[in-house]
N, C-alpha and C. Protein backbone atom coordinates (compact mmCIF):
# COMPACT_ATOMS: atom_id res chain seq x y z
N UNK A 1 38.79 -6.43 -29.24
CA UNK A 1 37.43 -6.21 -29.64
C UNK A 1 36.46 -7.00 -28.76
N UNK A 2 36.77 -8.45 -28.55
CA UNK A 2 35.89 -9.17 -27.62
C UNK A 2 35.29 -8.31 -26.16
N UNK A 3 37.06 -7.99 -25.48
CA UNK A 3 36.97 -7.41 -24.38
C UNK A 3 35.80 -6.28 -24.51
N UNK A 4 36.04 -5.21 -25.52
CA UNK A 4 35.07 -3.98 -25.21
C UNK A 4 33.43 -4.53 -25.52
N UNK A 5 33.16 -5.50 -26.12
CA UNK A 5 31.83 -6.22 -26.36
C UNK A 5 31.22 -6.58 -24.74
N UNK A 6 32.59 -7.55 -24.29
CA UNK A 6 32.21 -8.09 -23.24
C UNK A 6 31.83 -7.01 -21.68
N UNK A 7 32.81 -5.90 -22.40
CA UNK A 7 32.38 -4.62 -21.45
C UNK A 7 30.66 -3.65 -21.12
N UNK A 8 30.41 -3.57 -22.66
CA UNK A 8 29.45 -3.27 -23.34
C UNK A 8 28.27 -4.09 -22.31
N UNK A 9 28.22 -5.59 -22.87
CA UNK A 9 27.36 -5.99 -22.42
C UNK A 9 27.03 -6.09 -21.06
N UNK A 10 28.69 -6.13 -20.06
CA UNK A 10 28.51 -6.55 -18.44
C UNK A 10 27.50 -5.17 -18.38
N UNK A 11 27.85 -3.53 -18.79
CA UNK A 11 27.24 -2.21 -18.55
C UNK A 11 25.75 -3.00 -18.60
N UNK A 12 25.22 -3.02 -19.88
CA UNK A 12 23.49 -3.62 -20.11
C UNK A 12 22.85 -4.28 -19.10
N UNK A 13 23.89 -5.01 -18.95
CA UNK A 13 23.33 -6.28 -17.49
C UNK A 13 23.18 -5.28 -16.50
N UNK A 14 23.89 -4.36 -15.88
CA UNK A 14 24.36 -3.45 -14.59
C UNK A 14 22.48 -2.66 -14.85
N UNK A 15 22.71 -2.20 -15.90
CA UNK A 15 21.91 -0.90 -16.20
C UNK A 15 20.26 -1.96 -15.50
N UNK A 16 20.41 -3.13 -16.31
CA UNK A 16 19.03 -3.78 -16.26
C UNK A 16 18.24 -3.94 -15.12
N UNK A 17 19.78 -4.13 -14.21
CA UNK A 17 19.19 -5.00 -12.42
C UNK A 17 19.21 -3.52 -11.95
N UNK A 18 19.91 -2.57 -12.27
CA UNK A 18 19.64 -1.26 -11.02
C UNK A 18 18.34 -0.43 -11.40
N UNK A 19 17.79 -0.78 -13.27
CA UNK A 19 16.63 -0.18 -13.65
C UNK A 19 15.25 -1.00 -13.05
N UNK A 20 15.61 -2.39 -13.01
CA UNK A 20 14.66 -3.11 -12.28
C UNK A 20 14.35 -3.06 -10.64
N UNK A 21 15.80 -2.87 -10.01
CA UNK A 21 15.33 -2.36 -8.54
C UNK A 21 14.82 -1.06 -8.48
N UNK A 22 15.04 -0.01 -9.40
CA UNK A 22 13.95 1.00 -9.19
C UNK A 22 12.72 0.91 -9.34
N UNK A 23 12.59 0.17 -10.22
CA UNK A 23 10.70 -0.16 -10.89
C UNK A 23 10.33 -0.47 -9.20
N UNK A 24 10.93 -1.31 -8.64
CA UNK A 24 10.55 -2.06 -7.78
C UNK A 24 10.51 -1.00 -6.42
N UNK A 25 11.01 -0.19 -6.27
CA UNK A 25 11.43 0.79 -5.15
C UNK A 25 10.38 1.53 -5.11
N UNK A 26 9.42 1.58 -5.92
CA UNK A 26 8.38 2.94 -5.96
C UNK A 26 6.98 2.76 -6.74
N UNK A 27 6.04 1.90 -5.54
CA UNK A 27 4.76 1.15 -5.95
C UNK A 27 3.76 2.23 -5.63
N UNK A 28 2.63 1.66 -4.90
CA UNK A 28 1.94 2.79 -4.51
C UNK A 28 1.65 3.67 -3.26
N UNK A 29 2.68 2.72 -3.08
CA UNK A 29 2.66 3.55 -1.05
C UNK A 29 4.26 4.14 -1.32
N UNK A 30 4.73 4.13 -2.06
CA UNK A 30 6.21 4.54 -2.17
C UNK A 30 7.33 3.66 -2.35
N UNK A 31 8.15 3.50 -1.04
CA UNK A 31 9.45 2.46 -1.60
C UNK A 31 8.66 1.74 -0.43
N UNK A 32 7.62 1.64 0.46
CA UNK A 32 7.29 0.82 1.11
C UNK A 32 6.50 -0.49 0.35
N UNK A 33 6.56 -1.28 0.34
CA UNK A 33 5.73 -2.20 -0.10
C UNK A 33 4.20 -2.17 0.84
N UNK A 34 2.83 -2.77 -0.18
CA UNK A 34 1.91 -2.47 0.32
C UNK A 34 1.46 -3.71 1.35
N UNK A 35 2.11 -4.44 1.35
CA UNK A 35 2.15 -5.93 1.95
C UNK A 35 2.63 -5.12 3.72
N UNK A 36 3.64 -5.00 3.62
CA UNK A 36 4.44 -4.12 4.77
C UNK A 36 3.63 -3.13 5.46
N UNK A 37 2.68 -1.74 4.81
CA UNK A 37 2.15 -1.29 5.10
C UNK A 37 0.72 -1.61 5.51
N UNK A 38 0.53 -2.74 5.12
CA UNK A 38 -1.10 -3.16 6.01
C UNK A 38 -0.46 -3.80 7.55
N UNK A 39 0.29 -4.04 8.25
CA UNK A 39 0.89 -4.31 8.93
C UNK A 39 0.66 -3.26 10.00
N UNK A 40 0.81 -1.89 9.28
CA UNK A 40 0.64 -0.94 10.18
C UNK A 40 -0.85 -0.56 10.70
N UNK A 41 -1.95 -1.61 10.09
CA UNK A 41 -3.22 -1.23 9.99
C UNK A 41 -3.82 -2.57 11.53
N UNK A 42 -3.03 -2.44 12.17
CA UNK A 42 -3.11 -3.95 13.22
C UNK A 42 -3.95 -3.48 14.51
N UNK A 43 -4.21 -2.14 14.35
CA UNK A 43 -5.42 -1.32 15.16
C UNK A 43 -6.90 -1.41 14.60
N UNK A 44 -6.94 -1.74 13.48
CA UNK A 44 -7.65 -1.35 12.28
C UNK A 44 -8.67 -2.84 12.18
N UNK A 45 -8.02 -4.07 12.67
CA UNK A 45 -8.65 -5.40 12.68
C UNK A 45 -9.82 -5.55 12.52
N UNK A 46 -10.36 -5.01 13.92
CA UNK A 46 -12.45 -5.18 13.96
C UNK A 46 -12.96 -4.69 12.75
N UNK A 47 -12.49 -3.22 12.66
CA UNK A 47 -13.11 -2.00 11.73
C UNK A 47 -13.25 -2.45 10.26
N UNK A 48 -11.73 -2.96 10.15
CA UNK A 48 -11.94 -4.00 8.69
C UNK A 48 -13.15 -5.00 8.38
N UNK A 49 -13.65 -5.49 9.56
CA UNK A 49 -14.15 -6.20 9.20
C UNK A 49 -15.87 -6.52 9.61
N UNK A 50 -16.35 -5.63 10.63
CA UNK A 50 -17.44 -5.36 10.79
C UNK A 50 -18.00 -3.75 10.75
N UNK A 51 -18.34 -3.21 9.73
CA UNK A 51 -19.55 -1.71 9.64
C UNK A 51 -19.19 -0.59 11.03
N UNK A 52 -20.12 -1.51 12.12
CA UNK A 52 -20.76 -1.30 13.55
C UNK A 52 -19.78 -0.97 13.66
N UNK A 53 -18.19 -1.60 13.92
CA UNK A 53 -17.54 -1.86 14.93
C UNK A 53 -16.68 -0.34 15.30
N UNK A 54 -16.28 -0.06 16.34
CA UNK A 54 -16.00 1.33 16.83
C UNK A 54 -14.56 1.31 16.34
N UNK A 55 -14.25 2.47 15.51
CA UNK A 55 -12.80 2.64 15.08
C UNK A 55 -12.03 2.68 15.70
N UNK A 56 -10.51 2.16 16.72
CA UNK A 56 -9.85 2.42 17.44
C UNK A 56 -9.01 4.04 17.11
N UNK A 57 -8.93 4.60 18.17
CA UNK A 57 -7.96 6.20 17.92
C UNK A 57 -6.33 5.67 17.01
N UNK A 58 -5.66 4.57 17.31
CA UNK A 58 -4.76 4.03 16.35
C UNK A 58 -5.03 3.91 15.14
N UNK A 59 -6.48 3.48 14.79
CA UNK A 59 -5.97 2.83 13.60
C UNK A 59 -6.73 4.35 13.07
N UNK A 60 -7.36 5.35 13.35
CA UNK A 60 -7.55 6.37 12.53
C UNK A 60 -6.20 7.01 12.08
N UNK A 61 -5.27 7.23 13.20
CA UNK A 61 -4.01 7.93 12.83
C UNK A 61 -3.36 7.55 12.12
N UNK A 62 -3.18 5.80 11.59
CA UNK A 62 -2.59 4.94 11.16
C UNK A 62 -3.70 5.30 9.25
N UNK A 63 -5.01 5.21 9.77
CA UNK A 63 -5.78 5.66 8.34
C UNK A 63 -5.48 7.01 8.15
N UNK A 64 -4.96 7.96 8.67
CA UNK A 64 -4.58 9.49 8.48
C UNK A 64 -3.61 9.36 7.16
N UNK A 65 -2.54 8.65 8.07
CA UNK A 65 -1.27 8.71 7.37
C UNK A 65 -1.33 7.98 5.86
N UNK A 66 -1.93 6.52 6.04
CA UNK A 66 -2.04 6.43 4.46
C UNK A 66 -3.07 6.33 3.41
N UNK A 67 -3.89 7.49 3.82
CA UNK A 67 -5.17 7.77 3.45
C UNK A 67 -4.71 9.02 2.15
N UNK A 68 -3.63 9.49 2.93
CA UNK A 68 -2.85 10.61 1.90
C UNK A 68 -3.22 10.34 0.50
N UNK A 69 -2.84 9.12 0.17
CA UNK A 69 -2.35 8.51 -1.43
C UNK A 69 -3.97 7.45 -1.36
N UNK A 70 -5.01 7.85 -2.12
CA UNK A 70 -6.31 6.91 -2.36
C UNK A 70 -5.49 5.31 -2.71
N UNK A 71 -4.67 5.79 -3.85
CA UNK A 71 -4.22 4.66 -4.74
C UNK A 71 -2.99 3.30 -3.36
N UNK A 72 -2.24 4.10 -2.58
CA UNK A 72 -1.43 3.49 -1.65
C UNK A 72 -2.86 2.99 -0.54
N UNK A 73 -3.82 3.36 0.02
CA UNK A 73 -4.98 3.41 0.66
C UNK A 73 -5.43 1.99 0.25
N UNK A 74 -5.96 1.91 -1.36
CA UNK A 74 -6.25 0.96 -1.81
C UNK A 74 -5.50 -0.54 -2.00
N UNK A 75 -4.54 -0.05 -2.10
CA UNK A 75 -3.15 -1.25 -2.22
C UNK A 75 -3.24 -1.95 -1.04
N UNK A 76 -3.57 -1.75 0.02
CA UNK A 76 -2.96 -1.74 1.02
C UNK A 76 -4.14 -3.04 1.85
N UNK A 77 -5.31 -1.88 1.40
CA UNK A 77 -6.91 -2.78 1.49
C UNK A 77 -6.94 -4.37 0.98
N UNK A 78 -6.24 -3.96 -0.54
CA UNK A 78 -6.70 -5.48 -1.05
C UNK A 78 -5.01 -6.55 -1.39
N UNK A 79 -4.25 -5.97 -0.07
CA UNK A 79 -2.78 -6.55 -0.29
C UNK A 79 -3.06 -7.82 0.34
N UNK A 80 -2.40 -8.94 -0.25
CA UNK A 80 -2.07 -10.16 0.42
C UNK A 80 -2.39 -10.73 2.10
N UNK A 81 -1.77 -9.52 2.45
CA UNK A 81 -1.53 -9.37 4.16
C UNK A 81 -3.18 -9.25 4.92
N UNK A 82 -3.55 -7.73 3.94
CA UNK A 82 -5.01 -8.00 4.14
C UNK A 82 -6.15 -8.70 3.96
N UNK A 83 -6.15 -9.82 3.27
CA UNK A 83 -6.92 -10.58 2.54
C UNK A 83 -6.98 -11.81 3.88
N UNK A 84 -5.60 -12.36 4.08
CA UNK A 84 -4.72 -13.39 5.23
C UNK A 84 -5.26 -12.74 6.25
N UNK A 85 -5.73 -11.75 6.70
CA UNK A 85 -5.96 -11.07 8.16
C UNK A 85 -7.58 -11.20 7.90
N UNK A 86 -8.32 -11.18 6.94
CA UNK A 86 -10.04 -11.15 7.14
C UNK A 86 -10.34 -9.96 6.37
N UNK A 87 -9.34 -9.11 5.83
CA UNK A 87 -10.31 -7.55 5.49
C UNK A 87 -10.98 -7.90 4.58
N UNK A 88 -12.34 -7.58 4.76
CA UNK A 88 -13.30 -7.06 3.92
C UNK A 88 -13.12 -5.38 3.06
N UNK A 89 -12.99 -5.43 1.53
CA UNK A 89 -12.62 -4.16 1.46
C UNK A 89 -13.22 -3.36 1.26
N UNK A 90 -14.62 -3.88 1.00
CA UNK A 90 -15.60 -2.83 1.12
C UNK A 90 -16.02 -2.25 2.56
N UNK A 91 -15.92 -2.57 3.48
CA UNK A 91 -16.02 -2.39 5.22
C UNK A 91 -14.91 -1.72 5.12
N UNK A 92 -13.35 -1.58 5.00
CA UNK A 92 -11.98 -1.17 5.01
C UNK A 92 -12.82 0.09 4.50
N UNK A 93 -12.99 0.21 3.19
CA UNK A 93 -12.87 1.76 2.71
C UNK A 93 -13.84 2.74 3.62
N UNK A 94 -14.63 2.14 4.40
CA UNK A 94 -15.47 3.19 5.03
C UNK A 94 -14.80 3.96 6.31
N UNK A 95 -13.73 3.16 6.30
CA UNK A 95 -12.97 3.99 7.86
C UNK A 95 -12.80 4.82 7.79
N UNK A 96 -11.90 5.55 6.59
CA UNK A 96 -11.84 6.86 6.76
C UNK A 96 -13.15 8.21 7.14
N UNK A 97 -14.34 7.54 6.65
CA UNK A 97 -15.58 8.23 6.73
C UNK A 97 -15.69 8.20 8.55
N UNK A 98 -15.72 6.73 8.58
CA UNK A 98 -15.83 6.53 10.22
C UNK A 98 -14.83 7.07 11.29
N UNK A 99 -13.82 7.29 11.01
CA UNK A 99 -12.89 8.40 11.80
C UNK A 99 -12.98 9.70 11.25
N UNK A 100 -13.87 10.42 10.50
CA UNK A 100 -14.34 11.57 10.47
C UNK A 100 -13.18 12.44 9.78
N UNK A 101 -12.55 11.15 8.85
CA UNK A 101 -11.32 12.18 8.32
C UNK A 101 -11.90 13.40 7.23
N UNK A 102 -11.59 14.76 7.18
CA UNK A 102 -12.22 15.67 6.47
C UNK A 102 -11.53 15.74 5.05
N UNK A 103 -10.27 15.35 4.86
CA UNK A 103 -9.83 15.53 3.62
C UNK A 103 -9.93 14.21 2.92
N UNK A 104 -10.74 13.34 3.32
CA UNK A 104 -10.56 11.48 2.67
C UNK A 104 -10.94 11.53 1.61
N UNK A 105 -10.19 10.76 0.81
CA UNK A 105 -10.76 10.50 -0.67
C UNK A 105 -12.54 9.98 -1.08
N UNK A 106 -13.46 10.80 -1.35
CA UNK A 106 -14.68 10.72 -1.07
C UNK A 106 -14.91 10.23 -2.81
N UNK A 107 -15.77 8.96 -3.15
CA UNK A 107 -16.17 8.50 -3.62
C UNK A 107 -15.40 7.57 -4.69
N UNK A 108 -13.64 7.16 -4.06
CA UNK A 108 -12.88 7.02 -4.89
C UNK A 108 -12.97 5.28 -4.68
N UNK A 109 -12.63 4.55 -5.18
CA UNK A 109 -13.21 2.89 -5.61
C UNK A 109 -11.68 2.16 -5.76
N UNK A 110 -12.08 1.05 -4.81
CA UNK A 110 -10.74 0.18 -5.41
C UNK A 110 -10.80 -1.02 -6.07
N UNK A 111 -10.02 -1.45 -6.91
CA UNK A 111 -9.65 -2.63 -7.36
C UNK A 111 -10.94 -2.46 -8.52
């Protein structure tokens, strides 16, 4: 009887850590973490952080790609990584306007 208890419970434990690495696998940029993905925004530097400043052709393609998801977009703006690098996130959200993306999330707000 112990044994099948002790079986029982090792399962619960199993179930807990592989239900918790999923929680964890799928934020708002996906299984990427949003820390990771501002990383990819390293074209994007000036633009983050001054209005004026001329968008590089990188970092629009780089705003293409995770402009997709507003909510991954936003994560990404006010992640750790970005904060440590200077972004301003009110300056950040205007890029997409400023690379003339046509499908950008238009009037959508973060944090």
């Amino acid at each position: 009887m112990e044994s099948k208890a002790a079986r029982c419970l090792c399962m619960l434990a199993m179930l807990l850590v592989a239900g918790l690495g999923a929680a964890r696998g799928a934020g708002e940029c996906g299984r990427v973490p949003a820390d990771r993905m501002a990383l990819k925004l390293a074209p994007c530097a000036a633009a983050t952080q001054n209005p004026r400043a001329k968008v590089a052709p990188g970092c629009c393609a780089q705003i293409r790609s995770i402009g997709r998801s507003p909510k991954c977009l936003c994560a990404v703006m006010l992640s750790s990584t970005a904060r440590q690098a200077g972004v301003k996130p009110a300056v950040a959200m205007t890029i997409p306007k400023r690379c003339a993306l046509a499908n950008r999330p238009i009037g959508y707000k973060c944090g």
